[in-house]
Protein backbone atom coordinates (compact mmCIF):
# COMPACT_ATOMS: atom_id res chain seq x y z
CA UNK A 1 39.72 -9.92 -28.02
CA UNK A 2 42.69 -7.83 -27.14
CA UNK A 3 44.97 -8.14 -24.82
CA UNK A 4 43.55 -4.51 -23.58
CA UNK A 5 40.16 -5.41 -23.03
CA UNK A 6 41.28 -8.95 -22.05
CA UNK A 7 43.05 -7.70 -19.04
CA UNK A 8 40.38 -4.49 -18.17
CA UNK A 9 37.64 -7.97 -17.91
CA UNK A 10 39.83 -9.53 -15.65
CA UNK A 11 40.17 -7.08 -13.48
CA UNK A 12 36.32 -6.20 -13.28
CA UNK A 13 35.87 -9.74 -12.60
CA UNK A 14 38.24 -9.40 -9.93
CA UNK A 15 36.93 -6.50 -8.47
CA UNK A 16 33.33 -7.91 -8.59
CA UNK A 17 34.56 -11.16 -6.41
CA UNK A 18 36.35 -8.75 -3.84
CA UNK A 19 33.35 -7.00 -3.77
CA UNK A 20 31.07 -9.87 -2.96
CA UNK A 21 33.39 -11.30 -0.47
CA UNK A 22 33.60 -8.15 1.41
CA UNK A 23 29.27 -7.61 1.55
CA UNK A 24 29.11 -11.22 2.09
CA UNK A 25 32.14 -10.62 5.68
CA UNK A 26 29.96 -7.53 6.32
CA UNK A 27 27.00 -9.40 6.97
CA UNK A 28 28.38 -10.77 9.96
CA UNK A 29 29.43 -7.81 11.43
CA UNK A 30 26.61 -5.48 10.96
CA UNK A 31 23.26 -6.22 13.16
CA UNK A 32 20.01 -6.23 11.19
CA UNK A 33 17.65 -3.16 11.54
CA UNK A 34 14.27 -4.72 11.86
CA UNK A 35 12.65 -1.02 10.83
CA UNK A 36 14.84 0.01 8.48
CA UNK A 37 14.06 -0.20 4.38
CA UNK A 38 16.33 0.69 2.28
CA UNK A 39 14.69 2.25 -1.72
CA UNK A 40 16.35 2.43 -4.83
CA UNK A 41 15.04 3.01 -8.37
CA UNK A 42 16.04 2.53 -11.67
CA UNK A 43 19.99 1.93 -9.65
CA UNK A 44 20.20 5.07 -7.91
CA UNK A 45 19.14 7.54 -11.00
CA UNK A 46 16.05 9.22 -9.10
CA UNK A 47 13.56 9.22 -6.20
CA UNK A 48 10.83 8.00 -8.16
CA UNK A 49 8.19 5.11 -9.70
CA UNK A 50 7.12 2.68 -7.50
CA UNK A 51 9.31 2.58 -4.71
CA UNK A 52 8.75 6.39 -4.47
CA UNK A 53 5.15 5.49 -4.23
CA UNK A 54 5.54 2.93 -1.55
CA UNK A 55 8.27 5.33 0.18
CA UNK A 56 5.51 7.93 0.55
CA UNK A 57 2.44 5.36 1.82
CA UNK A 58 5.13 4.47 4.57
CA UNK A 59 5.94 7.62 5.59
CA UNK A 60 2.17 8.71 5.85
CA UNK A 61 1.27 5.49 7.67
CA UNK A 62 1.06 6.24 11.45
CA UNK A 63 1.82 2.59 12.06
CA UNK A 64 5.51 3.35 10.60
CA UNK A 65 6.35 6.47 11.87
CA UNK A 66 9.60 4.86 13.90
CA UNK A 67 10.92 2.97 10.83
CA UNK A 68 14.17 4.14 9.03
CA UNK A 69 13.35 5.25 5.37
CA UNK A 70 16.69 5.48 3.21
CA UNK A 71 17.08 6.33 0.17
CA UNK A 72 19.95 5.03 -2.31
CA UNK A 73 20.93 7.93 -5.25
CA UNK A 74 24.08 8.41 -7.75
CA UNK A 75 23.50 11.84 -7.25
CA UNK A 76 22.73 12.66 -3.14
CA UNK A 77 20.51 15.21 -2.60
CA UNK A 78 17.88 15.72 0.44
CA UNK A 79 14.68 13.53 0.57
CA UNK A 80 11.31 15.00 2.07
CA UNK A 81 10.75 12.52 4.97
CA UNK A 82 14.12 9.99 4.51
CA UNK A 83 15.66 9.60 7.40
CA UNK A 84 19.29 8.98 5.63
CA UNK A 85 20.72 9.12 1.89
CA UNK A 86 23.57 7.15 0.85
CA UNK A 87 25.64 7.61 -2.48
CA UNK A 88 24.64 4.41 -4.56
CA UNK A 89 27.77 2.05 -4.80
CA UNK A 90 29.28 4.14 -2.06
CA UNK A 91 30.38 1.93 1.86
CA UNK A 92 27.72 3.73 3.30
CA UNK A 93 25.32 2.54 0.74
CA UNK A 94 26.68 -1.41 1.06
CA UNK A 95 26.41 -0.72 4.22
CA UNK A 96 22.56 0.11 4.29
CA UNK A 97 22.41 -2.80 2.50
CA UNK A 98 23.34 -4.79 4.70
CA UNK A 99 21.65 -3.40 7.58
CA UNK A 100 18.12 -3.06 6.12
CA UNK A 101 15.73 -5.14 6.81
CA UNK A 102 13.24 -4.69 4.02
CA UNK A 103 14.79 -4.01 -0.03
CA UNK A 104 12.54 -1.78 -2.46
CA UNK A 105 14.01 -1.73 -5.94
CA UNK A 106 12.49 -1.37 -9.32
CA UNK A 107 15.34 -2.80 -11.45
CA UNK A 108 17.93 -5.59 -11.50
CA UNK A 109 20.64 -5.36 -9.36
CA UNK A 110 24.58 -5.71 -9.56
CA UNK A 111 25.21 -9.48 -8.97
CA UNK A 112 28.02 -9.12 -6.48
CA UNK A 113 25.57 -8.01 -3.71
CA UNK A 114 25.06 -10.23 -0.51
CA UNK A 115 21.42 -10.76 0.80
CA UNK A 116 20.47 -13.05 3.86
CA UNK A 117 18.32 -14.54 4.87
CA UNK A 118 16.13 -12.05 7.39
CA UNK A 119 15.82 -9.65 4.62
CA UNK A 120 13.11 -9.24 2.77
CA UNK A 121 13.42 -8.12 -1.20
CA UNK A 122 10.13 -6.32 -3.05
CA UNK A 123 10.69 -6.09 -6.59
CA UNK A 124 8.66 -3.60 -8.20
CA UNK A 125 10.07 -3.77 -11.67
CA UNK A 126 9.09 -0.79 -13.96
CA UNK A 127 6.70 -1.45 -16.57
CA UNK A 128 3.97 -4.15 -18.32
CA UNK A 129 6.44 -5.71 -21.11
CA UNK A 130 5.82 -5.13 -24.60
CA UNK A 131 9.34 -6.49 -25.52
CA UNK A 132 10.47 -9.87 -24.68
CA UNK A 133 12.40 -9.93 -21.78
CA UNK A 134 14.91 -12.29 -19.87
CA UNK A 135 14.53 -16.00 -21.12
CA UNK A 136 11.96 -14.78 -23.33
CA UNK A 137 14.24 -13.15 -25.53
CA UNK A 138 15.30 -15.63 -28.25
CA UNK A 139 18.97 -16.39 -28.48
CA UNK A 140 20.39 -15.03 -32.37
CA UNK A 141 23.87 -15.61 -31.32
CA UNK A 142 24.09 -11.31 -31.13
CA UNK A 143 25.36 -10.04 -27.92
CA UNK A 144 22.68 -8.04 -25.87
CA UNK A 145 23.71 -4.71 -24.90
CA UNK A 146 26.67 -4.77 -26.98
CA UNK A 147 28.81 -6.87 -24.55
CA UNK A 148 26.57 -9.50 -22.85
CA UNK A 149 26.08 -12.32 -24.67
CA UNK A 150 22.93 -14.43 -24.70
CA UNK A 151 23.58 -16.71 -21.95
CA UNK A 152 25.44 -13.76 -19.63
CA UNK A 153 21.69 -11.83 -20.07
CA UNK A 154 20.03 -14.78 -18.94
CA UNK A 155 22.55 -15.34 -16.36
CA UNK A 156 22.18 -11.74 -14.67
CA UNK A 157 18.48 -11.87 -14.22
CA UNK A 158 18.33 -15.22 -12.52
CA UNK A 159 21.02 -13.77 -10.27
CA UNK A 160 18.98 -11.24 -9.05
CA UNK A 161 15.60 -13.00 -9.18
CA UNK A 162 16.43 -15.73 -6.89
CA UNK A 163 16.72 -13.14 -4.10
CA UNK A 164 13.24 -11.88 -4.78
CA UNK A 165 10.55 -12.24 -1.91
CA UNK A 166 8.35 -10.72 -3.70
CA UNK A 167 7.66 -9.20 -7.34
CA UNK A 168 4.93 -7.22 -8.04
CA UNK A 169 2.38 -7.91 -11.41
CA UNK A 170 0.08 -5.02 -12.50
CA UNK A 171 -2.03 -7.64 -13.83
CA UNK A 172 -2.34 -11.40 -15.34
CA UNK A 173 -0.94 -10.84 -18.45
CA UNK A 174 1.84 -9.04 -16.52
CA UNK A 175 2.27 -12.17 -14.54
CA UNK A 176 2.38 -14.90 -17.27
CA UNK A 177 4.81 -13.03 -19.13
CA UNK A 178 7.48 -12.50 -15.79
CA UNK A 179 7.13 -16.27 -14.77
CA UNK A 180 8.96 -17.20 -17.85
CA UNK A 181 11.20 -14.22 -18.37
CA UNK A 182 12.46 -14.11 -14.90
CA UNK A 183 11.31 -17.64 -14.30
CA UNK A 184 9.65 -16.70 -10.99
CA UNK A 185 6.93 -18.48 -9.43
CA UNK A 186 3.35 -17.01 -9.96
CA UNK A 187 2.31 -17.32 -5.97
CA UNK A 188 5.11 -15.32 -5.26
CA UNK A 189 4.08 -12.41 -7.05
CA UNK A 190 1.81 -9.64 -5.66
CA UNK A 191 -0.68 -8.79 -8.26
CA UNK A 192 -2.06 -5.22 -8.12
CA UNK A 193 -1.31 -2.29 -9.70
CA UNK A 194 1.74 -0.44 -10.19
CA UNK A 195 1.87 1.81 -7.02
CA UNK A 196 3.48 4.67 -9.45
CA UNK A 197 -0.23 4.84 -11.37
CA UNK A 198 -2.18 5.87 -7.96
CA UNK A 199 -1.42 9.14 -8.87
CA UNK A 200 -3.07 9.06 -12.02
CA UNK A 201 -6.12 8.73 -10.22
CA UNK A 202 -5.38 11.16 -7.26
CA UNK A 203 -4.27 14.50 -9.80
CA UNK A 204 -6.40 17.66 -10.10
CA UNK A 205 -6.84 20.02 -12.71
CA UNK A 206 -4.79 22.62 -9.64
CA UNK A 207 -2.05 19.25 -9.94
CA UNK A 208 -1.72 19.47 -13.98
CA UNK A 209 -1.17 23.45 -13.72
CA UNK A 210 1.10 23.63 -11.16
CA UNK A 211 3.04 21.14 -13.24
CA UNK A 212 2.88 22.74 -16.14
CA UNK A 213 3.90 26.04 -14.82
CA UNK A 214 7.14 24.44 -13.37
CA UNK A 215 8.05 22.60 -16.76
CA UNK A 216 7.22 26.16 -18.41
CA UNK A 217 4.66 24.93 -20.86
CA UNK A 218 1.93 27.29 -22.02
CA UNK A 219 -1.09 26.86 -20.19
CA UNK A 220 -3.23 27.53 -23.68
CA UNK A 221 -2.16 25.14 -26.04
CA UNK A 222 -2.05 20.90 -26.08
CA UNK A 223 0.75 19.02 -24.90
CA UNK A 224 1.97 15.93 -26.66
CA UNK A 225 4.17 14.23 -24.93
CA UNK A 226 6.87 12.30 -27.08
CA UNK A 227 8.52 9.42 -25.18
CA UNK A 228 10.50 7.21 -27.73
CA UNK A 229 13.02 3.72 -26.11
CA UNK A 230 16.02 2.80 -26.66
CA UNK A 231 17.01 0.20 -29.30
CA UNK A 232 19.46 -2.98 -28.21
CA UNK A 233 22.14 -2.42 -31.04
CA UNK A 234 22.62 1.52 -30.25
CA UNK A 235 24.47 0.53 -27.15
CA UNK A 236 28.42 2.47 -26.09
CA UNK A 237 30.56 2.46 -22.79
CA UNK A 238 28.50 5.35 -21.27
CA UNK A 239 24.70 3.34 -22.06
CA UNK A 240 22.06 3.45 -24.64
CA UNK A 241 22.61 6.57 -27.33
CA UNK A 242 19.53 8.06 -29.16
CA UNK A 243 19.35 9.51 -32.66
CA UNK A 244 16.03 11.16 -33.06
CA UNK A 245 14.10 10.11 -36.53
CA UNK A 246 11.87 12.81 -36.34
CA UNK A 247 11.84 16.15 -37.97
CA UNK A 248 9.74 18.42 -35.13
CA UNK A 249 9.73 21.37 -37.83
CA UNK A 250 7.46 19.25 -39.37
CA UNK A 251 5.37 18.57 -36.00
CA UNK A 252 5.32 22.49 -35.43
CA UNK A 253 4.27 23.05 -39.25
CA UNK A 254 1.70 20.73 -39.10
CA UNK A 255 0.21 20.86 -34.98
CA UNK A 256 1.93 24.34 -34.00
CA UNK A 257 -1.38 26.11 -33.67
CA UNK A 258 -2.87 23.77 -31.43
CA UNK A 259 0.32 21.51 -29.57
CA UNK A 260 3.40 21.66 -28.00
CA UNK A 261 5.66 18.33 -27.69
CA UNK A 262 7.05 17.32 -23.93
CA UNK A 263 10.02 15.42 -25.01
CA UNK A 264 10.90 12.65 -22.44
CA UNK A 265 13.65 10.12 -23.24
CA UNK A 266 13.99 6.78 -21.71
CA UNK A 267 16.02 6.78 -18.41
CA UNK A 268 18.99 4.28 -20.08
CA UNK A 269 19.76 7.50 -22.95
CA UNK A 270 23.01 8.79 -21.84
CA UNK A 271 23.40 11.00 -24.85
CA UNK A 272 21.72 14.67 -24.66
CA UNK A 273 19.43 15.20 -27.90
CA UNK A 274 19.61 18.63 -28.92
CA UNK A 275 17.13 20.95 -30.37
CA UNK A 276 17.02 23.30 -32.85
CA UNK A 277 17.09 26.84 -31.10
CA UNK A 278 14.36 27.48 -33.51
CA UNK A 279 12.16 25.05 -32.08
CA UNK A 280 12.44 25.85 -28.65
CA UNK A 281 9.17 27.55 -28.19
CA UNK A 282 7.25 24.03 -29.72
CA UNK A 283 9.44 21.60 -28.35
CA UNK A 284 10.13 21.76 -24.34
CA UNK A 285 12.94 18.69 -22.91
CA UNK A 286 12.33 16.86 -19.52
CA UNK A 287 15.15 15.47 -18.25
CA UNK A 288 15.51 11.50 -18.76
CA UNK A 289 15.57 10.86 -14.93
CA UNK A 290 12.59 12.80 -14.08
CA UNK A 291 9.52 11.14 -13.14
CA UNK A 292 7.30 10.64 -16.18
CA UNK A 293 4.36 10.29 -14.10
CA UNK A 294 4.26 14.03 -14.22
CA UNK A 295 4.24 13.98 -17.87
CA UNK A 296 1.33 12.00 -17.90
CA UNK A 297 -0.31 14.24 -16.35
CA UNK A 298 0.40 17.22 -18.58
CA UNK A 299 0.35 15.46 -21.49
CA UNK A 300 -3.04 15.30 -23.79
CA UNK A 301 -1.39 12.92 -26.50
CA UNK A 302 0.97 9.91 -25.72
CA UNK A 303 3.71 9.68 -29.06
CA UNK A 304 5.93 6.23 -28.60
CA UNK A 305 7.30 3.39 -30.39
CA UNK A 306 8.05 0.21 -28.24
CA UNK A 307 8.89 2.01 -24.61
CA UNK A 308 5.80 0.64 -22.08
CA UNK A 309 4.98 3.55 -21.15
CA UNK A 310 1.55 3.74 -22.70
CA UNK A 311 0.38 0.86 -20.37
CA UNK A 312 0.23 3.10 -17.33
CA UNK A 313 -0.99 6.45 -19.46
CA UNK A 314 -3.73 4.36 -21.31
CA UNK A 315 -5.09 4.68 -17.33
CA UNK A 316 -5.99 8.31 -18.18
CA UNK A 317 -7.99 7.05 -21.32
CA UNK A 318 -6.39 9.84 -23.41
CA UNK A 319 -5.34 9.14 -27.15
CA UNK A 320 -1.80 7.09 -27.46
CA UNK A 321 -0.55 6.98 -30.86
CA UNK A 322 2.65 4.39 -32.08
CA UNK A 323 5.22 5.85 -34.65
CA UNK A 324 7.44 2.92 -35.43
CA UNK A 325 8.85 3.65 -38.40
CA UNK A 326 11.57 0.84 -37.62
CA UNK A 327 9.17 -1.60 -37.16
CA UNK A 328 10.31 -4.31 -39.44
CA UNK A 329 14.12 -4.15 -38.06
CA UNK A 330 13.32 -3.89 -34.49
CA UNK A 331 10.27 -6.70 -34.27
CA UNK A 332 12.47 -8.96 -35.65
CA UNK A 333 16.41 -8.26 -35.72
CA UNK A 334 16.34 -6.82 -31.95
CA UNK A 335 13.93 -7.98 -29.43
CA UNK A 336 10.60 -9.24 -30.55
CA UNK A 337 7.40 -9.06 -28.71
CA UNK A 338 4.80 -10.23 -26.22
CA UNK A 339 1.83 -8.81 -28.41
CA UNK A 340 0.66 -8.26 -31.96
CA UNK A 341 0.94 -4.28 -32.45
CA UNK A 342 -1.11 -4.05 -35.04
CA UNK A 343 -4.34 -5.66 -33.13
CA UNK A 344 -3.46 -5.83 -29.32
CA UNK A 345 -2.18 -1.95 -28.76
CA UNK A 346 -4.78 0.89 -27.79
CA UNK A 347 -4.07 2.01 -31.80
CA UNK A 348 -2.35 0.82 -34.75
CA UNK A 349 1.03 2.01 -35.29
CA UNK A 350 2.38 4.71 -38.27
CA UNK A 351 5.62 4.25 -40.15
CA UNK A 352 5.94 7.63 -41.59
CA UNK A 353 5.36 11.03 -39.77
CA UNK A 354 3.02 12.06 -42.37
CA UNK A 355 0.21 9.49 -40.92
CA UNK A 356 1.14 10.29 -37.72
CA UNK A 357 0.55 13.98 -37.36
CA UNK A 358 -2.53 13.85 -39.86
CA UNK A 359 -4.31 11.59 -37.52
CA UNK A 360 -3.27 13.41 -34.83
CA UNK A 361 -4.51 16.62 -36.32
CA UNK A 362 -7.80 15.05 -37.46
CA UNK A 363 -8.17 13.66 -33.61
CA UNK A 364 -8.40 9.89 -35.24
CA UNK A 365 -8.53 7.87 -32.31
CA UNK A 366 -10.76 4.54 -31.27
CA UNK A 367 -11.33 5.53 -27.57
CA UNK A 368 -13.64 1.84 -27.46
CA UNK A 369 -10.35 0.17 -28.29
CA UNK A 370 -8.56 2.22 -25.64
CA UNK A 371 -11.40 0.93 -23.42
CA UNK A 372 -10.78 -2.67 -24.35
CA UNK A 373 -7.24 -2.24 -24.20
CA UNK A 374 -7.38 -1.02 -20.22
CA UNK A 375 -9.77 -4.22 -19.37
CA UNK A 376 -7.22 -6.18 -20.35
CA UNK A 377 -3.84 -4.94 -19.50
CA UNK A 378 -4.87 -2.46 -16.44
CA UNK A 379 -8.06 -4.17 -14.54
CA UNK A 380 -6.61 -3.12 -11.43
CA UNK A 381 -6.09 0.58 -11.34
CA UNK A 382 -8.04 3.19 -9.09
CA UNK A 383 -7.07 0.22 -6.03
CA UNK A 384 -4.72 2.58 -4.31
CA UNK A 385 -1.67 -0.19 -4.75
CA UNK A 386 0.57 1.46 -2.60
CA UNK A 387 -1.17 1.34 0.74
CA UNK A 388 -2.04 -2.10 -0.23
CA UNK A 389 1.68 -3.72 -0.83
CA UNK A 390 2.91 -1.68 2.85
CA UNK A 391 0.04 -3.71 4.71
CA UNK A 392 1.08 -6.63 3.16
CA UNK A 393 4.85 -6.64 3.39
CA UNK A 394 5.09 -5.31 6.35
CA UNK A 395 2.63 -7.43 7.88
């Protein structure tokens, strides 16, 4: 270690204590507001999953119309229905933090943050893990995220998930898995699903147009949507960086007549993916904070590799295929995983594109799997979640 970098991790540590020993002081000083609930998802990046699900059963229930819904962004911008918006990591934010009585977040916080004891924390977290998370992940002696190593990953989750009240499980398999990443206790966690996925049941065909229309994708053609992770070891300063391995003038030559391709990236890609001017009438970008819900919706295919995002979109019992032409690196070298992706996922995954668009092309797809696949891993959808965790919480 230089003496550079030595010096720029003191001072973050330093800063970090300050910063805990000022929330911790402000706690004293500022009164509790008993109606007041402060959301945040994925850190401030976007009103959306979960806790914009619960946000909007809140602000619809008559029973709440006096409480104080606040919303914590990066970037502030007006919320339909919040009564305030704070800057995330800004005083007025710490200080919502402090004041709120009820916490909505869908991802792990900083671990300088002060919560006491009258305050009540829901973690949503953000997906059914196919990767090993937490103290699940085995310990190779890399670091994890580039700079963390083994025991500091560890270390950050238990710092957050000792101030969880609550955590919510989409289902059982959900649940065994967090009680030994995040080693959190079972009876703690609320086990329905994801409040984000009650709009997969809710949309209309009007819904999927109006959509579609505002992405600008032709109403006349089939939408693949292609939602690839990140990978551990492609980590920089700014976050995770994403080199596309796929070759979309292939996709066009081989699907063009009958698909376009939605390209989502995983919210942690800082990098923007370009592409080719050529392909910009086959291949149409939404944003990496937007919600993917939405995609869902518009989307007739699922394309991914190891992101979980084809637990919530197997709910629309549409074909999900796997391209993980990495495979052999990433199940072992990086992460590992919670299931066997050749026989537990709604298909079997392709290593080369060639498979991949063939058997999309030839519509090769085991919906009875798909079936037997949602019994498992979602037997709780269509339950309006949402409504559910308010009554419960707030109760």
């Amino acid at each position: 270690m230089t003496w550079v970098s030595f010096l720029g991790n003191l001072r973050r540590i330093i800063l970090k204590s300050l910063l805990a020993i000022f929330l911790y002081l402000l706690a004293f000083f500022i009164k509790r507001e008993p109606k007041m609930v402060l959301f945040a998802s994925y850190n401030g990046k976007s009103v959306g999953d979960s806790p914009s699900a619960i946000f909007e059963a809140l602000r619809k229930h008559p029973a709440y119309s006096e409480y104080q819904l606040v919303w914590a962004l990066k970037k502030p911008h007006p919320v339909a229905g919040a009564a305030q918006v704070v800057k995330f990591n800004s005083l007025a934010y710490y200080k919502a933090l402090t004041r709120a009585k009820y916490w909505v977040f869908n991802a792990k916080m900083a671990p300088y943050y002060h919560k006491a004891k009258d305050q009540i924390y829901l973690q949503t977290w953000h997906g059914t893990p196919l990767k090993r998370l937490g103290h699940d992940i085995e310990d190779t002696g890399k670091h994890y995220r580039a700079y963390l190593t083994h025991g500091q990953m560890v270390k950050s989750y238990d710092q957050d998930s000792r101030h969880w009240d609550w955590l919510i499980a989409p289902s059982s398999f959900a649940a065994e898995k967090f009680e030994t990443a995040f080693q959190f206790p079972r009876e703690k966690m609320i086990q329905v699903a994801y409040p984000r996925t009650d709009v997969l049941s809710k949309a209309t065909p009007e819904k999927v147009k109006q959509l579609k229309t505002t992405y600008k994708l032709p109403l006349d053609k089939k939408v693949i949507l292609y939602a690839p992770t990140w990978r551990d070891d492609t980590y920089g300063l700014d976050g995770y960086h994403i080199k596309l391995q796929v070759d979309f003038a292939r996709w066009k030559t081989v699907l063009g007549q009958d698909y376009v391709v939605l390209f989502k990236p995983h919210y942690l890609i800082s990098n923007q993916v370009q592409i080719d001017a050529n392909l910009r009438d086959f291949v149409f970008s939404m944003p990496a904070t937007s919600d993917i819900h939405e995609a869902y919706l518009m989307a007739d295919v699922l394309v991914t590799d190891y992101s979980s995002v084809f637990f919530d979109y197997a709910i629309l019992n549409r074909p999900i295929y796997f391209y993980m032409y990495d495979l052999d690196v990433y199940g072992t070298a990086l992460r590992g995983f919670y299931l066997d992706v050749h026989n537990d996922l709604p298909s079997s995954p392709f290593q080369t594109e060639d498979e991949l668009l063939l058997a999309i092309r030839d519509r090769h797809f085991d919906q009875e799997r798909l079936k037997a696949f949602n019994q498992r891993f979602n037997p709780w959808s269509q339950s309006n979640s949402s409504r559910k965790i308010v009554e419960m919480i707030m109760q």
